[in-house]
PDB file of N, CA and C in Angstrom:
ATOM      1  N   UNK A   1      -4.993 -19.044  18.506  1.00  0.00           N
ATOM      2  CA  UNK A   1      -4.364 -17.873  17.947  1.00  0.00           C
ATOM      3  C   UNK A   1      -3.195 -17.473  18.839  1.00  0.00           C
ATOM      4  N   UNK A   2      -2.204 -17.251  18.244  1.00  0.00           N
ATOM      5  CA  UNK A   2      -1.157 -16.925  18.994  1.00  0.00           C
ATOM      6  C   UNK A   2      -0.910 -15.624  19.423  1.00  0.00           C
ATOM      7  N   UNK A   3      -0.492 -14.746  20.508  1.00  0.00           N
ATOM      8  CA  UNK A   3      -0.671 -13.801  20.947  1.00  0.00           C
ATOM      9  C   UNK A   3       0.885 -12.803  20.957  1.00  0.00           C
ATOM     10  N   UNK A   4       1.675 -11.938  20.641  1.00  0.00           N
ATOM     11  CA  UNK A   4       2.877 -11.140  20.090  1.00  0.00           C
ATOM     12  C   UNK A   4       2.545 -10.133  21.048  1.00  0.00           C
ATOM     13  N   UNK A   5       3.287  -9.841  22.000  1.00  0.00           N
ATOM     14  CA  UNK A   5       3.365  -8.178  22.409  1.00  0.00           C
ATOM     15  C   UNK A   5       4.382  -7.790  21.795  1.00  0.00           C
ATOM     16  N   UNK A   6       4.125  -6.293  21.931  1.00  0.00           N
ATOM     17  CA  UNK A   6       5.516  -5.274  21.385  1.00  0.00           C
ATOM     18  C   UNK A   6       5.436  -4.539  22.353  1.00  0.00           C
ATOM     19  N   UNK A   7       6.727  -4.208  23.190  1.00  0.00           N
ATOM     20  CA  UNK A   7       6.357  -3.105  24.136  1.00  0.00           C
ATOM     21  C   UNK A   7       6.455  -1.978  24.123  1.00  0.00           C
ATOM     22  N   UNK A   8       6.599  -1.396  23.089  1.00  0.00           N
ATOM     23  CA  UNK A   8       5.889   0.113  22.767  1.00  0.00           C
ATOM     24  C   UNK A   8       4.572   0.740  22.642  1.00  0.00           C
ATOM     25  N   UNK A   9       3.579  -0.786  23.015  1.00  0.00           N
ATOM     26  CA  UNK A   9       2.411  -0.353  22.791  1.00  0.00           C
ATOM     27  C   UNK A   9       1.763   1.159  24.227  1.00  0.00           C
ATOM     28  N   UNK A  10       1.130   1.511  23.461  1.00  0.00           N
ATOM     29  CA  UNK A  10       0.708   2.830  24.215  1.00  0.00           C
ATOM     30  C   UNK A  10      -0.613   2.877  24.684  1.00  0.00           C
ATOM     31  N   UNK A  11      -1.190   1.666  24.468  1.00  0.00           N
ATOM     32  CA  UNK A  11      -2.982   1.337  24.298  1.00  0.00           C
ATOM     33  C   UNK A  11      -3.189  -0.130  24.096  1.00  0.00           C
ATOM     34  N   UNK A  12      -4.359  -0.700  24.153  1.00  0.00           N
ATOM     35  CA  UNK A  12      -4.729  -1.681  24.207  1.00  0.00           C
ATOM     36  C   UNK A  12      -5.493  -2.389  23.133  1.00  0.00           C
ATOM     37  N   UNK A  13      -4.885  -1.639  22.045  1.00  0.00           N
ATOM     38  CA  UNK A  13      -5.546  -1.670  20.691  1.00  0.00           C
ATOM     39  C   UNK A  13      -4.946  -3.112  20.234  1.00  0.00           C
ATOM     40  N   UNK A  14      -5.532  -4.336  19.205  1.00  0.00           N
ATOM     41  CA  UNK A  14      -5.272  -4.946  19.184  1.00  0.00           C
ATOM     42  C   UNK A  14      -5.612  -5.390  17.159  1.00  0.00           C
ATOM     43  N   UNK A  15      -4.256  -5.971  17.013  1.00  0.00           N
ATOM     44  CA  UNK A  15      -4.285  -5.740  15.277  1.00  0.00           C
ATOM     45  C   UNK A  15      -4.050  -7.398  15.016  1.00  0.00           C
ATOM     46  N   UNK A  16      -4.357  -7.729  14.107  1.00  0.00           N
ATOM     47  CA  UNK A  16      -4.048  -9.199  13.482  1.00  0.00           C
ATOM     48  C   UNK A  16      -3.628  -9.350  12.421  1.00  0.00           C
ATOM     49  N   UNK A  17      -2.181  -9.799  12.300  1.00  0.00           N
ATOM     50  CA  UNK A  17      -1.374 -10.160  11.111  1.00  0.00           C
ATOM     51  C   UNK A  17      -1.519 -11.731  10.309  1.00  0.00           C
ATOM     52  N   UNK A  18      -2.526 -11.822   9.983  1.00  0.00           N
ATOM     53  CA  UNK A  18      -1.885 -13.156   9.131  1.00  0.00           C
ATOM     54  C   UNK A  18      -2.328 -14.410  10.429  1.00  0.00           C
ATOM     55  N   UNK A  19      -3.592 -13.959  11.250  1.00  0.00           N
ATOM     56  CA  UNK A  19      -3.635 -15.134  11.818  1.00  0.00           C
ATOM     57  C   UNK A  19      -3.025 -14.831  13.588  1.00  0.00           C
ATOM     58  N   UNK A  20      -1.907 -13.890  13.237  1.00  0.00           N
ATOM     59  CA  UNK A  20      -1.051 -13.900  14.926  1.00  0.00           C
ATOM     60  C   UNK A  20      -1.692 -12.470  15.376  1.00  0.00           C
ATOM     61  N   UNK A  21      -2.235 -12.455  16.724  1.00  0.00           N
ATOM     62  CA  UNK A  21      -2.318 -11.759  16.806  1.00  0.00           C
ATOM     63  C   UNK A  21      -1.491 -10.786  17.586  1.00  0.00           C
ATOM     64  N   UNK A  22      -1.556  -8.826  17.541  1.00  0.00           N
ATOM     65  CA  UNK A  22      -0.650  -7.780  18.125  1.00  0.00           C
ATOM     66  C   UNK A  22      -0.860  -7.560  18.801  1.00  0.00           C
ATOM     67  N   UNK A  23      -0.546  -6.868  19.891  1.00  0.00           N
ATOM     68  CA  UNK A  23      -0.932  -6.036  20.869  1.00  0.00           C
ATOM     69  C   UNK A  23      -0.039  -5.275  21.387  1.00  0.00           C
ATOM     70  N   UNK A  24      -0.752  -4.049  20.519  1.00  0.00           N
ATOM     71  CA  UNK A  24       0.163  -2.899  20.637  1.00  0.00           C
ATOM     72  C   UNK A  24       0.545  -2.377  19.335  1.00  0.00           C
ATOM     73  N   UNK A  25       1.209  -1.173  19.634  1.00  0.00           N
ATOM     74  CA  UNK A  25       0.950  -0.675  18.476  1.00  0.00           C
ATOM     75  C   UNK A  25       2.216  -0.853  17.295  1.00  0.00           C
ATOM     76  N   UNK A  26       1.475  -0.889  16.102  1.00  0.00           N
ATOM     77  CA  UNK A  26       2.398  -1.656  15.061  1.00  0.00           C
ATOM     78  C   UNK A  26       3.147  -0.881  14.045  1.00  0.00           C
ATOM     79  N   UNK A  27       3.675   0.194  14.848  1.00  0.00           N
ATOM     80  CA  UNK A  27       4.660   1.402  14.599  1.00  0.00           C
ATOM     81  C   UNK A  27       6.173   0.884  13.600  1.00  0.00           C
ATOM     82  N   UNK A  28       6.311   0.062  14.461  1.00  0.00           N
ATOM     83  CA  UNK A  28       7.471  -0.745  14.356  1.00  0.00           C
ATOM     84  C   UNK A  28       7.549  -1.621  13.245  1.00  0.00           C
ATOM     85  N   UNK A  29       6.663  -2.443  13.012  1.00  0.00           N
ATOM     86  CA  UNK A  29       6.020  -3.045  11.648  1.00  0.00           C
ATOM     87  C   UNK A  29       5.630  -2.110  10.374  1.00  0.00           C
ATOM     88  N   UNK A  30       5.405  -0.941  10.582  1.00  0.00           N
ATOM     89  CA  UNK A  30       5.015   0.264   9.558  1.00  0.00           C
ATOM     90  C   UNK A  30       6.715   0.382   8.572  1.00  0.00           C
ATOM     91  N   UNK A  31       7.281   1.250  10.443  1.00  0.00           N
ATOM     92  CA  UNK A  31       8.493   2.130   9.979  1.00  0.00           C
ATOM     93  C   UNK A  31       9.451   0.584   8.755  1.00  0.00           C
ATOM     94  N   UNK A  32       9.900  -0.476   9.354  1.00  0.00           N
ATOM     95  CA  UNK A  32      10.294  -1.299   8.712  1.00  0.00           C
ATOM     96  C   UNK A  32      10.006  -1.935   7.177  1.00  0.00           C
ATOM     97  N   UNK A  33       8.429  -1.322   7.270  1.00  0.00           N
ATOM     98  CA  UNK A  33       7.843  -2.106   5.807  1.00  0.00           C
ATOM     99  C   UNK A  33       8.007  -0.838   5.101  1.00  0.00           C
ATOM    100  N   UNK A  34       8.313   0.565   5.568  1.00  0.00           N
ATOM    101  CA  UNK A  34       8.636   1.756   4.725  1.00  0.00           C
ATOM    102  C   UNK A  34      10.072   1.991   4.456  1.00  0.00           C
ATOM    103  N   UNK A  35      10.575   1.742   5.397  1.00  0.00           N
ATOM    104  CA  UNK A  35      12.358   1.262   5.116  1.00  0.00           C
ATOM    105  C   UNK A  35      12.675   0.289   4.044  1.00  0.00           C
ATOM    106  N   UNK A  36      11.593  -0.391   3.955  1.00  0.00           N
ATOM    107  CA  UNK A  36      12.502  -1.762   2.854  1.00  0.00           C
ATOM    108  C   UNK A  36      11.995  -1.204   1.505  1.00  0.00           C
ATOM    109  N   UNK A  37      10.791  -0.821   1.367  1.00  0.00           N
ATOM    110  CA  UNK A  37       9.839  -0.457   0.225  1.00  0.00           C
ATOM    111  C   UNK A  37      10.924   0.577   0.360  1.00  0.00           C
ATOM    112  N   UNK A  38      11.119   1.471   0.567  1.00  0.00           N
ATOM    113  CA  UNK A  38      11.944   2.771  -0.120  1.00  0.00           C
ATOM    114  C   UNK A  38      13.218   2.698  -0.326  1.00  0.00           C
ATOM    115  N   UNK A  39      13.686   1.708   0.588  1.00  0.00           N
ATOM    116  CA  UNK A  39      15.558   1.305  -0.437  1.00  0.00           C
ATOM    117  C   UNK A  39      15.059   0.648  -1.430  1.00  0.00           C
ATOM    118  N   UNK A  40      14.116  -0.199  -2.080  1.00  0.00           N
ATOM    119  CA  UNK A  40      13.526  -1.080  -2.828  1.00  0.00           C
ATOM    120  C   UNK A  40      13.582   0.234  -4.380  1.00  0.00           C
ATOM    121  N   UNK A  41      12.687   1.491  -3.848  1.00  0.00           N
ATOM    122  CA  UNK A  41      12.895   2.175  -5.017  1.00  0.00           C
ATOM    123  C   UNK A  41      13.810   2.903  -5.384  1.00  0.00           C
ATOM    124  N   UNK A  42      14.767   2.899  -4.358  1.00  0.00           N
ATOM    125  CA  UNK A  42      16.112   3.897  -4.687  1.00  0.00           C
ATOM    126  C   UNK A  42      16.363   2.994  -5.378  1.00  0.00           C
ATOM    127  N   UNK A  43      16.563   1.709  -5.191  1.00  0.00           N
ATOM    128  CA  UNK A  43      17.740   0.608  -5.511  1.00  0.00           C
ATOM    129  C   UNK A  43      17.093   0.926  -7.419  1.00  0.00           C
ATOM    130  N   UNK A  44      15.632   0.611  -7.177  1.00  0.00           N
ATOM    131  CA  UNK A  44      15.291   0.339  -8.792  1.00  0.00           C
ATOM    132  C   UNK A  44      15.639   1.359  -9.520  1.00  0.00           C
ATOM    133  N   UNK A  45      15.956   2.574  -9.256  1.00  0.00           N
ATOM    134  CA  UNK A  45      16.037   4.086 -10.006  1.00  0.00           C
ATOM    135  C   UNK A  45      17.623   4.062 -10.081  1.00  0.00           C
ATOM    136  N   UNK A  46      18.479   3.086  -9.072  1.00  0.00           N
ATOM    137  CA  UNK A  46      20.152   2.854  -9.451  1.00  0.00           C
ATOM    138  C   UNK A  46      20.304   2.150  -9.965  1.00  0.00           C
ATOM    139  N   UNK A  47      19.411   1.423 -10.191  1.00  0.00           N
ATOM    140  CA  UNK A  47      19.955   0.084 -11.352  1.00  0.00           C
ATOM    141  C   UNK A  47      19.235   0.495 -12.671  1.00  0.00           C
ATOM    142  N   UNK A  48      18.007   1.280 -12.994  1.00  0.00           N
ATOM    143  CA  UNK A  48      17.790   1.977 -14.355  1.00  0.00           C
ATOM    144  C   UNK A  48      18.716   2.444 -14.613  1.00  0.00           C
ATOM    145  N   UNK A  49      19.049   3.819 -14.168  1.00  0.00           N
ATOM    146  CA  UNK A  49      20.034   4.472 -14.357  1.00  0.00           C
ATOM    147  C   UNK A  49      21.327   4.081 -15.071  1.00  0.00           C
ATOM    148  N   UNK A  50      21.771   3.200 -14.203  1.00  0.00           N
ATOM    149  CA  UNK A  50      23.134   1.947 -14.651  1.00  0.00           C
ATOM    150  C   UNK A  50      23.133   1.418 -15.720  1.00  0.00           C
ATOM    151  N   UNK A  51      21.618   0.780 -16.145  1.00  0.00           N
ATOM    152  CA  UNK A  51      21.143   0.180 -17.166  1.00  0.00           C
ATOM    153  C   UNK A  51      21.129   0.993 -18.414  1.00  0.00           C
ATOM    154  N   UNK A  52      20.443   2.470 -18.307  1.00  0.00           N
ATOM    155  CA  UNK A  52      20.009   3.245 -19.577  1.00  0.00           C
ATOM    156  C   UNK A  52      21.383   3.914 -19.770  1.00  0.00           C
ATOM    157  N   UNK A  53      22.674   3.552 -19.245  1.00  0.00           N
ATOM    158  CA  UNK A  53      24.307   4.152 -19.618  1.00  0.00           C
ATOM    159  C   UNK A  53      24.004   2.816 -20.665  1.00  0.00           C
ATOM    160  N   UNK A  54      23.962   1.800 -20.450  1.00  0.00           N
ATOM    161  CA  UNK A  54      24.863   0.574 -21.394  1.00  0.00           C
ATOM    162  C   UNK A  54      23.375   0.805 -22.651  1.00  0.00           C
ATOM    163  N   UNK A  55      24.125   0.707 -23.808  1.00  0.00           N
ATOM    164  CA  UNK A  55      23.054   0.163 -24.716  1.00  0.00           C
ATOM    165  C   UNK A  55      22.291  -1.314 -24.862  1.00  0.00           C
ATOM    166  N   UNK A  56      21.061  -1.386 -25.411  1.00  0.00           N
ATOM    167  CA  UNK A  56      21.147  -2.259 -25.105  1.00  0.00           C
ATOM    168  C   UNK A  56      20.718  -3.561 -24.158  1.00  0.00           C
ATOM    169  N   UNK A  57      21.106  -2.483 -23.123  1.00  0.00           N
ATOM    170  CA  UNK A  57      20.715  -3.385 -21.983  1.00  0.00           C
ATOM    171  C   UNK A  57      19.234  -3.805 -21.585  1.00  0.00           C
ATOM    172  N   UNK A  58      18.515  -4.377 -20.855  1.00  0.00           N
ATOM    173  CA  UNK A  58      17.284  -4.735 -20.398  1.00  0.00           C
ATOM    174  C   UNK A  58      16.842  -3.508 -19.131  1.00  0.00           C
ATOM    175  N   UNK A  59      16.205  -2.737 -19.407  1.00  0.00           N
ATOM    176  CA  UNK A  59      15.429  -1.932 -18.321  1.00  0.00           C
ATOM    177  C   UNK A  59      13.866  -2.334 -17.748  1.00  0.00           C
ATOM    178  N   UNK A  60      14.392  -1.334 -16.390  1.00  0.00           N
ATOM    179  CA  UNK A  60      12.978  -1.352 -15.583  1.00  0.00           C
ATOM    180  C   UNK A  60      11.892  -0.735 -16.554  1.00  0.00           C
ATOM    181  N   UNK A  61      10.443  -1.091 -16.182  1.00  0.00           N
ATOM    182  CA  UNK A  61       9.760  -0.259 -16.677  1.00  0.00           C
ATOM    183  C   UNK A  61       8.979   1.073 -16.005  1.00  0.00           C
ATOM    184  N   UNK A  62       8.716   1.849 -16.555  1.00  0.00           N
ATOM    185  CA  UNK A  62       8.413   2.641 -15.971  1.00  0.00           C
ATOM    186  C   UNK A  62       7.181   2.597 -15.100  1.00  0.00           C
ATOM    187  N   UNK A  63       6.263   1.822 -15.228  1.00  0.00           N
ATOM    188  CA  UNK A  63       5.228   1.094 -14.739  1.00  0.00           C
ATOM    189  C   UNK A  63       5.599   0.643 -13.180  1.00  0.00           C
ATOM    190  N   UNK A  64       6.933   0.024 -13.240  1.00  0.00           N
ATOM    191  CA  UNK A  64       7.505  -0.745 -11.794  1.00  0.00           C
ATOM    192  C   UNK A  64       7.791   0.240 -11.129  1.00  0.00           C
ATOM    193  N   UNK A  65       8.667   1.110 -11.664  1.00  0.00           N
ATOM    194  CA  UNK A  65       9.257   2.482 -10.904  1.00  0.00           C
ATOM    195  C   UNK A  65       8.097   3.081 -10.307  1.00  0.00           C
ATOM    196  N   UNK A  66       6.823   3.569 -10.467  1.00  0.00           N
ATOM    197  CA  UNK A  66       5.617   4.069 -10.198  1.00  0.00           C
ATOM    198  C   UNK A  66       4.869   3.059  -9.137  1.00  0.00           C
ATOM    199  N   UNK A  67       4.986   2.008  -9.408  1.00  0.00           N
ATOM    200  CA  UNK A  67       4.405   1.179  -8.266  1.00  0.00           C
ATOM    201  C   UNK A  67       5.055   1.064  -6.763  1.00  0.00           C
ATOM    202  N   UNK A  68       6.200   0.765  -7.671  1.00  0.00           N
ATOM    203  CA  UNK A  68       7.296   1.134  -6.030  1.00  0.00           C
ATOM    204  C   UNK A  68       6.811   1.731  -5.193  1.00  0.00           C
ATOM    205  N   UNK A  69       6.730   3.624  -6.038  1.00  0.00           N
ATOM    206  CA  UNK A  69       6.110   4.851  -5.338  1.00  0.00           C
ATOM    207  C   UNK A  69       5.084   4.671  -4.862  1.00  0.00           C
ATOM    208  N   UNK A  70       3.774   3.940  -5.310  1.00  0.00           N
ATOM    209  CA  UNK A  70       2.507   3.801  -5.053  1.00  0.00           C
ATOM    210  C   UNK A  70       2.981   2.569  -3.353  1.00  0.00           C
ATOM    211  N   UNK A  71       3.183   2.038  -3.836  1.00  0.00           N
ATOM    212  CA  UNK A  71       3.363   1.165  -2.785  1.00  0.00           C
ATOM    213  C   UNK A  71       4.432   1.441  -1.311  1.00  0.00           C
ATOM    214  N   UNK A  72       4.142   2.857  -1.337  1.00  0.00           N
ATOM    215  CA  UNK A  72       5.401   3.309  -0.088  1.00  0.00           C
ATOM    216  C   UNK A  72       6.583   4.025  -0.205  1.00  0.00           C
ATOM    217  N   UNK A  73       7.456   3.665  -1.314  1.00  0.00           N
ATOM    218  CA  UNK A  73       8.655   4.294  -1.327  1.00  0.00           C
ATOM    219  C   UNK A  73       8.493   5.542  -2.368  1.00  0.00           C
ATOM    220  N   UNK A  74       7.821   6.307  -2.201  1.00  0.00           N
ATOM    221  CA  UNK A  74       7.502   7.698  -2.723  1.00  0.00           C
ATOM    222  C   UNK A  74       8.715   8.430  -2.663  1.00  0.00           C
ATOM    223  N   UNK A  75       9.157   8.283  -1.095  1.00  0.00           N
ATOM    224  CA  UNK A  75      10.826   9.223  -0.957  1.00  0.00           C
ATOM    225  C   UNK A  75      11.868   8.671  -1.499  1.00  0.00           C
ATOM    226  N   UNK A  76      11.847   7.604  -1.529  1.00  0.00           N
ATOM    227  CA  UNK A  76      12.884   6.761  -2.181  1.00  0.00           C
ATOM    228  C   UNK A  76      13.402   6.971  -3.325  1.00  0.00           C
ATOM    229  N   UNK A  77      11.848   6.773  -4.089  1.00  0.00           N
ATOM    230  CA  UNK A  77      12.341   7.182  -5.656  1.00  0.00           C
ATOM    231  C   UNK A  77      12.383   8.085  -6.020  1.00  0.00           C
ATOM    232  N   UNK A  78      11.993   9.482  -5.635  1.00  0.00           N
ATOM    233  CA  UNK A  78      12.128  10.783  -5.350  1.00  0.00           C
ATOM    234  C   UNK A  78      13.792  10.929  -5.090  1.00  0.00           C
ATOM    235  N   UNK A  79      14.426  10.837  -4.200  1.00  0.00           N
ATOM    236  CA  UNK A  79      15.607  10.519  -3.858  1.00  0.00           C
ATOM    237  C   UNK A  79      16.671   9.974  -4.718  1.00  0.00           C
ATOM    238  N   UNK A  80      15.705   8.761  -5.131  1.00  0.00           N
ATOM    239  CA  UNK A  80      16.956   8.038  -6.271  1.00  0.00           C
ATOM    240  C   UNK A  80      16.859   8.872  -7.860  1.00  0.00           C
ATOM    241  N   UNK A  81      15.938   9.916  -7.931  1.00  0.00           N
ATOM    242  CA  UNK A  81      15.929  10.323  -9.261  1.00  0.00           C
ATOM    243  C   UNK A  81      16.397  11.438  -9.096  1.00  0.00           C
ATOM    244  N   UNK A  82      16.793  11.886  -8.441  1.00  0.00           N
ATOM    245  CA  UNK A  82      17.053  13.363  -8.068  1.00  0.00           C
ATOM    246  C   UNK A  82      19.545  13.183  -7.788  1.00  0.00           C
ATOM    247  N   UNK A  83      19.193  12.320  -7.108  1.00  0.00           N
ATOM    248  CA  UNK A  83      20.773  11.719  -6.528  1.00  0.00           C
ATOM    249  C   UNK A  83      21.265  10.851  -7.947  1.00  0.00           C
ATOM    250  N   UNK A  84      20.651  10.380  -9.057  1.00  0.00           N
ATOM    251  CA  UNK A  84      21.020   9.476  -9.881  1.00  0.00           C
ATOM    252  C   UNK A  84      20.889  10.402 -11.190  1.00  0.00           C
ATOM    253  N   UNK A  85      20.287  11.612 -11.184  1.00  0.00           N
ATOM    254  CA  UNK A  85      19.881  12.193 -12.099  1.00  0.00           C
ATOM    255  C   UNK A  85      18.977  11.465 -13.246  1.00  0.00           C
ATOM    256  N   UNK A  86      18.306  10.698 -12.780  1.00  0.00           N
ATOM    257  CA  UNK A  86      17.543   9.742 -13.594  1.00  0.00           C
ATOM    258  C   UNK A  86      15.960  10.075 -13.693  1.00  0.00           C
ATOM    259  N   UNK A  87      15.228  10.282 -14.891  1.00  0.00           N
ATOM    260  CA  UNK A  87      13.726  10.426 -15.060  1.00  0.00           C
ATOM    261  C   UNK A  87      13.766  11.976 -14.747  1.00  0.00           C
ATOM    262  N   UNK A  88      14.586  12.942 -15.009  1.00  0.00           N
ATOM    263  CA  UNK A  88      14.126  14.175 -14.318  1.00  0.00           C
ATOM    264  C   UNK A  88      13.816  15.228 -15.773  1.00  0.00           C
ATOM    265  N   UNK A  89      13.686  14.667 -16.611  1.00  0.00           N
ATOM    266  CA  UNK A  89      13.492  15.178 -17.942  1.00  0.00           C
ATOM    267  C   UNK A  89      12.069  14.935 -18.294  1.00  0.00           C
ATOM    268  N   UNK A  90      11.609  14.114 -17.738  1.00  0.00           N
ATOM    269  CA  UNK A  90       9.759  13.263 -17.875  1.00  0.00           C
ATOM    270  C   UNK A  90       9.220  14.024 -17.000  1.00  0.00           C
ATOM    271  N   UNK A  91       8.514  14.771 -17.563  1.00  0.00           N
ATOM    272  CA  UNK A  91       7.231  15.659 -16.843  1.00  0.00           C
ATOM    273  C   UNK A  91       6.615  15.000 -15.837  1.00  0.00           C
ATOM    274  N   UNK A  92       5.734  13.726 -16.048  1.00  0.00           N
ATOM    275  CA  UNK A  92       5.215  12.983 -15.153  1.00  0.00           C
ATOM    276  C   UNK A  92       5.758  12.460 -13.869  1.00  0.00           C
ATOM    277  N   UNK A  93       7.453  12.339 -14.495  1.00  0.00           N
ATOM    278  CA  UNK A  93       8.064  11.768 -13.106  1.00  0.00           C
ATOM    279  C   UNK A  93       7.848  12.861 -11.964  1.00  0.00           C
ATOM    280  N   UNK A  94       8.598  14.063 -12.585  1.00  0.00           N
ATOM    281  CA  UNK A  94       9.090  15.149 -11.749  1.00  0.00           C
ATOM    282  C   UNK A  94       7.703  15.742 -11.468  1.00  0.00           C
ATOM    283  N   UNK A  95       6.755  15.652 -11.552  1.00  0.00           N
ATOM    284  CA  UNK A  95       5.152  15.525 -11.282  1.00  0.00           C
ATOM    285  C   UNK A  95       4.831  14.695 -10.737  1.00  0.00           C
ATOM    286  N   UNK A  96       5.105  13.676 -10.926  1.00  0.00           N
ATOM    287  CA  UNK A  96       3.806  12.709 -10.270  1.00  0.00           C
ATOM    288  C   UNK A  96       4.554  11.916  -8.949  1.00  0.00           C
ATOM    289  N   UNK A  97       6.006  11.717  -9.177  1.00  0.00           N
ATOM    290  CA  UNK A  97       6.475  11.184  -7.289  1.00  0.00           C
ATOM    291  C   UNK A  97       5.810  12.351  -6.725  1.00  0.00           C
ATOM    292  N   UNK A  98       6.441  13.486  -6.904  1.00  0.00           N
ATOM    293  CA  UNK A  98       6.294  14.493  -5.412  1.00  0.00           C
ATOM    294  C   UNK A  98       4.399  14.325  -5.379  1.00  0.00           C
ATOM    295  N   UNK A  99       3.418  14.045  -6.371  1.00  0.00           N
ATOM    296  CA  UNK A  99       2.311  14.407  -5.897  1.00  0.00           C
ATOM    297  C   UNK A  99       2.225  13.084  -4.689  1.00  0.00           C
ATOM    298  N   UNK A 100       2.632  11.776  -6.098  1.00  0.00           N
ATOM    299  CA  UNK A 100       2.109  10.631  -4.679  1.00  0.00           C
ATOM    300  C   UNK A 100       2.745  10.484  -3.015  1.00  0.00           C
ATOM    301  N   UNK A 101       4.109  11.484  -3.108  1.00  0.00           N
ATOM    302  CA  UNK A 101       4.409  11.208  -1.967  1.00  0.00           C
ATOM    303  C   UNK A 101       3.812  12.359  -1.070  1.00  0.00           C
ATOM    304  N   UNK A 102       2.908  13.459  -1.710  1.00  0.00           N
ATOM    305  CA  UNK A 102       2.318  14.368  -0.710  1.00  0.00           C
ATOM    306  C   UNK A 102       0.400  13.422  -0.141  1.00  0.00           C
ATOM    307  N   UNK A 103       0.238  12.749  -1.524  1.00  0.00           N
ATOM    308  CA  UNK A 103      -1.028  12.229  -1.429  1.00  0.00           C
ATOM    309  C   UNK A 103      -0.619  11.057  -0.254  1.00  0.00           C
ATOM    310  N   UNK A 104       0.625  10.613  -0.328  1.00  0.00           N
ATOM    311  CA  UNK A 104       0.793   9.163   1.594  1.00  0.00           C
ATOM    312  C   UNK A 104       0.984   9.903   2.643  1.00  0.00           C
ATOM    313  N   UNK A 105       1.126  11.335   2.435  1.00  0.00           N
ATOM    314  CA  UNK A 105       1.548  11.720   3.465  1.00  0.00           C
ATOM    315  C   UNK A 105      -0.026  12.545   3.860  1.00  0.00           C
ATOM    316  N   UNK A 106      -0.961  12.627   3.128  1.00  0.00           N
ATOM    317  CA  UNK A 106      -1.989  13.479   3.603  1.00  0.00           C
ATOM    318  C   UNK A 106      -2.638  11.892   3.979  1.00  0.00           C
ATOM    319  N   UNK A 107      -2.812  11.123   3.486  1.00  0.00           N
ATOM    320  CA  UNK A 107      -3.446  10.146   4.228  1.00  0.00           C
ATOM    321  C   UNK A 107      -3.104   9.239   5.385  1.00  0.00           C
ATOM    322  N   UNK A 108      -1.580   9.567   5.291  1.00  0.00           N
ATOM    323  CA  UNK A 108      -0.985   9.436   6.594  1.00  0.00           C
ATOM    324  C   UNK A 108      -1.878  10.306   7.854  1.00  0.00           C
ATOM    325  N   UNK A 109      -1.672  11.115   7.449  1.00  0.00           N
ATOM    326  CA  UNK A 109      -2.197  12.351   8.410  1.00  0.00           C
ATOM    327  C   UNK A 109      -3.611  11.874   8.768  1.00  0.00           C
ATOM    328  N   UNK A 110      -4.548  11.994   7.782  1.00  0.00           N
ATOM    329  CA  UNK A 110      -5.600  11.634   7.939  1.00  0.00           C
ATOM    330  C   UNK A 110      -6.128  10.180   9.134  1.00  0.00           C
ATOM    331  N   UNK A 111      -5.140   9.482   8.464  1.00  0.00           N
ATOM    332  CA  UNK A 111      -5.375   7.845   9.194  1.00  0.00           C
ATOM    333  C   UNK A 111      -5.167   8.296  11.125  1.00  0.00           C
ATOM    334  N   UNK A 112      -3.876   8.864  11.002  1.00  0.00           N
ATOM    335  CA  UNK A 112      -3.110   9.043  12.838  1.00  0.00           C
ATOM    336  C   UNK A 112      -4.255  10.193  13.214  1.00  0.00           C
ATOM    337  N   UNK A 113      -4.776  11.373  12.459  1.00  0.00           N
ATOM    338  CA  UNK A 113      -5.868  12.007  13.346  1.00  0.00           C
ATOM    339  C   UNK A 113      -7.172  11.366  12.966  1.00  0.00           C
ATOM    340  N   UNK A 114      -7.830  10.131  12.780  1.00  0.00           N
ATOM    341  CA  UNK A 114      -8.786   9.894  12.882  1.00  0.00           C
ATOM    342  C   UNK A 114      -8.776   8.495  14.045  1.00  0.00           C
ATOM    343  N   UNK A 115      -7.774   7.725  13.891  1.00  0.00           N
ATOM    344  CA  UNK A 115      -7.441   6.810  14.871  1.00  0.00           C
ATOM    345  C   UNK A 115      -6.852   7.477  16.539  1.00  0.00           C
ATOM    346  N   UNK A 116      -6.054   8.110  16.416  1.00  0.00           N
ATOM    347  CA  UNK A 116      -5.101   8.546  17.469  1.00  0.00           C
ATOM    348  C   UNK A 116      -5.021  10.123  18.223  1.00  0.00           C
ATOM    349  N   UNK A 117      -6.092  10.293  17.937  1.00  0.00           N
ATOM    350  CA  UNK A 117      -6.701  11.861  18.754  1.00  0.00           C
ATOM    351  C   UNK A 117      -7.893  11.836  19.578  1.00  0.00           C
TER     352      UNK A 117
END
């Protein structure tokens, strides 16, 4: 098994990706996989948007847009619907990002004070 430090680690906690193992803490691996996932849903809520101007055209579904959110980029698409003026007429949207992005952020919470206190 191959062994990865990061030197931000703060502890001696030790995580396994895929076989390699961490050591240290995988802050850095988080913030990055929440950076890409949330330009991921801006991007999809600028290219609907773009899309539902032309007739016609082939759109996202609303299904993808929601997974995005589920899958991390909660602010993102929050962001991209709000900056694109896109989905803000759908009850559910303008409902249901802000819930899922309060529901990652309470389990955020939850996860760092049950691990890290």
């Amino acid at each position: 098994m191959k062994d990865l430090f990061l030197p931000e680690a703060q502890n001696d906690r030790l995580l396994t990706l895929m076989g390699v193992a961490v050591t240290g803490s995988p802050a850095g691996l988080i913030a990055g996989y929440l950076l890409a996932v949330n330009l991921w849903a801006f991007g999809l809520m600028w290219l609907d948007k773009r899309r539902a101007k032309r007739k016609g055209a082939w759109r996202i579904r609303e299904r993808t847009l929601f997974l995005s959110a589920l899958l991390g980029g909660s602010a993102g698409a929050i962001l991209g619907m709000w900056i694109f003026r896109h989905k803000t007429r759908h009850w559910y949207f303008v409902w249901g990002m802000p819930l899922i992005l309060l529901a990652q952020a309470a389990a955020a919470y939850w996860v760092w004070s049950a691990h890290f206190s």
